[in-house]
C-alpha atoms as a PDB file:
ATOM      1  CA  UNK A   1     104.477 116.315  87.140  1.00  0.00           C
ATOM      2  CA  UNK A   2     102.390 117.518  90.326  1.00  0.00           C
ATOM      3  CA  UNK A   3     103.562 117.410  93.721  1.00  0.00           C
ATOM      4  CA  UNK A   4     100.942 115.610  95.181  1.00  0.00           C
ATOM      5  CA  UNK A   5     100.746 117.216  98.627  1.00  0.00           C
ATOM      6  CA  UNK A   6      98.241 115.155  99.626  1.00  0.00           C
ATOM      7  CA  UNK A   7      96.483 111.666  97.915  1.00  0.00           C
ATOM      8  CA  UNK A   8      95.024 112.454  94.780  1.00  0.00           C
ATOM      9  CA  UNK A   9      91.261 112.430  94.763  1.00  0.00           C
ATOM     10  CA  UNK A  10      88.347 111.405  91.950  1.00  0.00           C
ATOM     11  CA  UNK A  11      88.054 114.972  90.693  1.00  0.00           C
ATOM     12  CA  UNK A  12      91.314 115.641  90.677  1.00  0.00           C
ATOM     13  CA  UNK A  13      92.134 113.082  88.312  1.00  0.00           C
ATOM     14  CA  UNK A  14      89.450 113.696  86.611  1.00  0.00           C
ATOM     15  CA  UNK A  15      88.189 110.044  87.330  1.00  0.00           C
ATOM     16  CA  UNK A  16      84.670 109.860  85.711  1.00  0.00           C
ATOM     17  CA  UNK A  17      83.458 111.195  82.549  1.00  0.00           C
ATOM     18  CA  UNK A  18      79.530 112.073  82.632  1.00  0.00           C
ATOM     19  CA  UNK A  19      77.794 110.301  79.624  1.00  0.00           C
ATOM     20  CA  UNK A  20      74.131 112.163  80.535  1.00  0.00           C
ATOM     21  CA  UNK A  21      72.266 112.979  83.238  1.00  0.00           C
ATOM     22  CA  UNK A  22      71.695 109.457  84.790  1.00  0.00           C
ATOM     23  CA  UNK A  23      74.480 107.612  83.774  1.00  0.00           C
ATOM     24  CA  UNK A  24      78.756 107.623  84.951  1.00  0.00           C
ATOM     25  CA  UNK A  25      81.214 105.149  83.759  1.00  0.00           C
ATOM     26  CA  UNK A  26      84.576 104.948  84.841  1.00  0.00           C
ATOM     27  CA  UNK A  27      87.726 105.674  82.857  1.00  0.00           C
ATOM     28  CA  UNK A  28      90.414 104.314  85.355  1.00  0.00           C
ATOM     29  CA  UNK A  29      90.334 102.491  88.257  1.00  0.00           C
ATOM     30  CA  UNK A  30      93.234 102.251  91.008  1.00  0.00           C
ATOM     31  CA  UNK A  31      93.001  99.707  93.703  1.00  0.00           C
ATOM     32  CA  UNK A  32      95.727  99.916  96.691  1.00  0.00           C
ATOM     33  CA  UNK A  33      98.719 102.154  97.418  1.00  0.00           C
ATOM     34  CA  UNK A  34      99.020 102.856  93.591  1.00  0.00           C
ATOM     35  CA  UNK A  35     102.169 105.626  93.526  1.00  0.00           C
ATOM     36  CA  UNK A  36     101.343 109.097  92.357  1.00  0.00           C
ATOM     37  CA  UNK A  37     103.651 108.719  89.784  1.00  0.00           C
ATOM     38  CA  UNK A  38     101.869 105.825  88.184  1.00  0.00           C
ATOM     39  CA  UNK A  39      98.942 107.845  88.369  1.00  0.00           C
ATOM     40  CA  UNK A  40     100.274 110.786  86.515  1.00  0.00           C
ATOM     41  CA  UNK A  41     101.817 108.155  83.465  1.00  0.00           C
ATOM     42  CA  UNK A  42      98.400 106.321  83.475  1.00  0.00           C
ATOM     43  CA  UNK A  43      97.359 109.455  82.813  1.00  0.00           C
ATOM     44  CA  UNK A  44      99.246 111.077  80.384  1.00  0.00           C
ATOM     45  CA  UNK A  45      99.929 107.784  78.205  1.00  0.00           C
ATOM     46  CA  UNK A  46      96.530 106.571  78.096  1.00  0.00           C
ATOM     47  CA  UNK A  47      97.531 102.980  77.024  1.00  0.00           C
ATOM     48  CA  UNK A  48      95.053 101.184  74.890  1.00  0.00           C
ATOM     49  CA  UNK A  49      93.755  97.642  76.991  1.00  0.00           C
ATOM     50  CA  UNK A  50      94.428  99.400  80.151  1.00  0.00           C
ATOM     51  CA  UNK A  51      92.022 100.022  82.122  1.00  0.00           C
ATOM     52  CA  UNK A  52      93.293 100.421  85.790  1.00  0.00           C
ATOM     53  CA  UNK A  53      96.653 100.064  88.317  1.00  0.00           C
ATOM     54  CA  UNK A  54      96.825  97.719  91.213  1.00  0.00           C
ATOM     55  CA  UNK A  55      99.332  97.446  94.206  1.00  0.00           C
ATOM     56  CA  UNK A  56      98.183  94.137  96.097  1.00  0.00           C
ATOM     57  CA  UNK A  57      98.405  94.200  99.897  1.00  0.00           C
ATOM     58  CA  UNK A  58      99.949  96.989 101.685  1.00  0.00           C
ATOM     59  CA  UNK A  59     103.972  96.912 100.987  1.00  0.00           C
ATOM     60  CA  UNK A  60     105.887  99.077 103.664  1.00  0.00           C
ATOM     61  CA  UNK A  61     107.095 101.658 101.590  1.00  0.00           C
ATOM     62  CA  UNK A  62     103.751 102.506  99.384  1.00  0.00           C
ATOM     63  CA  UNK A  63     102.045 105.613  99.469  1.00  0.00           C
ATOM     64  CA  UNK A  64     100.336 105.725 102.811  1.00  0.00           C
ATOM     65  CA  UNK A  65     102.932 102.675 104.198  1.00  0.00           C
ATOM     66  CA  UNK A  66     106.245 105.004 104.602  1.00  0.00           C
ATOM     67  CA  UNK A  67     108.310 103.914 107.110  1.00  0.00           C
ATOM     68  CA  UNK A  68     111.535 105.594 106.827  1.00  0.00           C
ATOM     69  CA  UNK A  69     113.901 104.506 104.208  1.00  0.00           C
ATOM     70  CA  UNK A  70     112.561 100.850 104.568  1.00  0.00           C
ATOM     71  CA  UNK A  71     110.390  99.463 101.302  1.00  0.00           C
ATOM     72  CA  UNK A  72     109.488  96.425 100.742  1.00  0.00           C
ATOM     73  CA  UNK A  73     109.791  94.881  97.194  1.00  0.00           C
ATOM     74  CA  UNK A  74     106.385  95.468  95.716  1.00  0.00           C
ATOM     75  CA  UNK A  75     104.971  95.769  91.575  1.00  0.00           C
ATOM     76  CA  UNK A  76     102.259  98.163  90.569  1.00  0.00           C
ATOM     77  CA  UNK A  77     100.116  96.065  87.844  1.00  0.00           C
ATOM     78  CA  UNK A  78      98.031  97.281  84.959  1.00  0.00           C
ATOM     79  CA  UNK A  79      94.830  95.393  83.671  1.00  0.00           C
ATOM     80  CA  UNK A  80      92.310  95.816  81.545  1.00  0.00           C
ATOM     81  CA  UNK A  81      90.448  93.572  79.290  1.00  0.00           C
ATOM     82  CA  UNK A  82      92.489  91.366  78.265  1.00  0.00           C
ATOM     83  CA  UNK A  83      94.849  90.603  80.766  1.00  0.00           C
ATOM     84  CA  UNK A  84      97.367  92.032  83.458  1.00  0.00           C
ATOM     85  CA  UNK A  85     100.700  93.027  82.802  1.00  0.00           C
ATOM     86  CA  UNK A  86     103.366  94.350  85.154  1.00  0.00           C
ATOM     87  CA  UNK A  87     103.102  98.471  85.046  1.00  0.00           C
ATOM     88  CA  UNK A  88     106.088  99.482  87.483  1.00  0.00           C
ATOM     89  CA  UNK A  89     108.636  97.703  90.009  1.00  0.00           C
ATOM     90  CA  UNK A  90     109.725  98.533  93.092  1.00  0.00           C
ATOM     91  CA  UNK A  91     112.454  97.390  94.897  1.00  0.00           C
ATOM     92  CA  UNK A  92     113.349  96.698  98.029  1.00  0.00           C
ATOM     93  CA  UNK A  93     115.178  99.297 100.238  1.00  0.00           C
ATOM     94  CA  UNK A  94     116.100  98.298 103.776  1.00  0.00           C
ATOM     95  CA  UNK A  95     117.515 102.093 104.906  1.00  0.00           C
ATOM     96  CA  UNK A  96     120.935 103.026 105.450  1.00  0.00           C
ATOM     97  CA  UNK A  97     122.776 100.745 108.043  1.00  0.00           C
ATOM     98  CA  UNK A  98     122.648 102.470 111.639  1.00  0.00           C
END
């Protein structure tokens, strides 16, 4: 897995796939504080019907949203075609107890 020193960008993810000259479709989308880590198992699985990740909102706690230990309780979802499905959960951490 890469240690994503910084957010991952189109081209490193190798995002788009050129069909000719004129033309670009898409291969996977991400909308949202979608965790590297999703990215990387999006990746290498390559489920069939899936066609992107989704993190609605912006949970404390997402990539982008640290603050501290805190997280809020927060689900990555997959969807595609025919549906949505629940890709990854995250739950709630409040920090260690000063």
């Amino acid at each position: 897995m890469r240690n994503w020193r910084r957010a991952p960008t189109i081209s490193d993810l190798e995002f788009k796939e050129k069909i000719d000259d004129r033309q670009l479709t898409i291969r996977h989308g991400l909308e949202g504080h979608v965790p590297a880590a999703d990215i990387e198992r999006l990746l290498a699985e390559r489920p069939a019907g899936v066609t992107g990740l989704a993190v609605a909102g912006m949970p404390m706690g997402s990539p982008g949203m640290e603050h501290g230990d805190h997280r809020q309780a927060y689900q990555v979802i997959a969807f595609g075609p025919e549906g949505r499905s629940v890709w990854a959960n995250y739950p709630a951490n409040h920090g260690s107890a000063s």
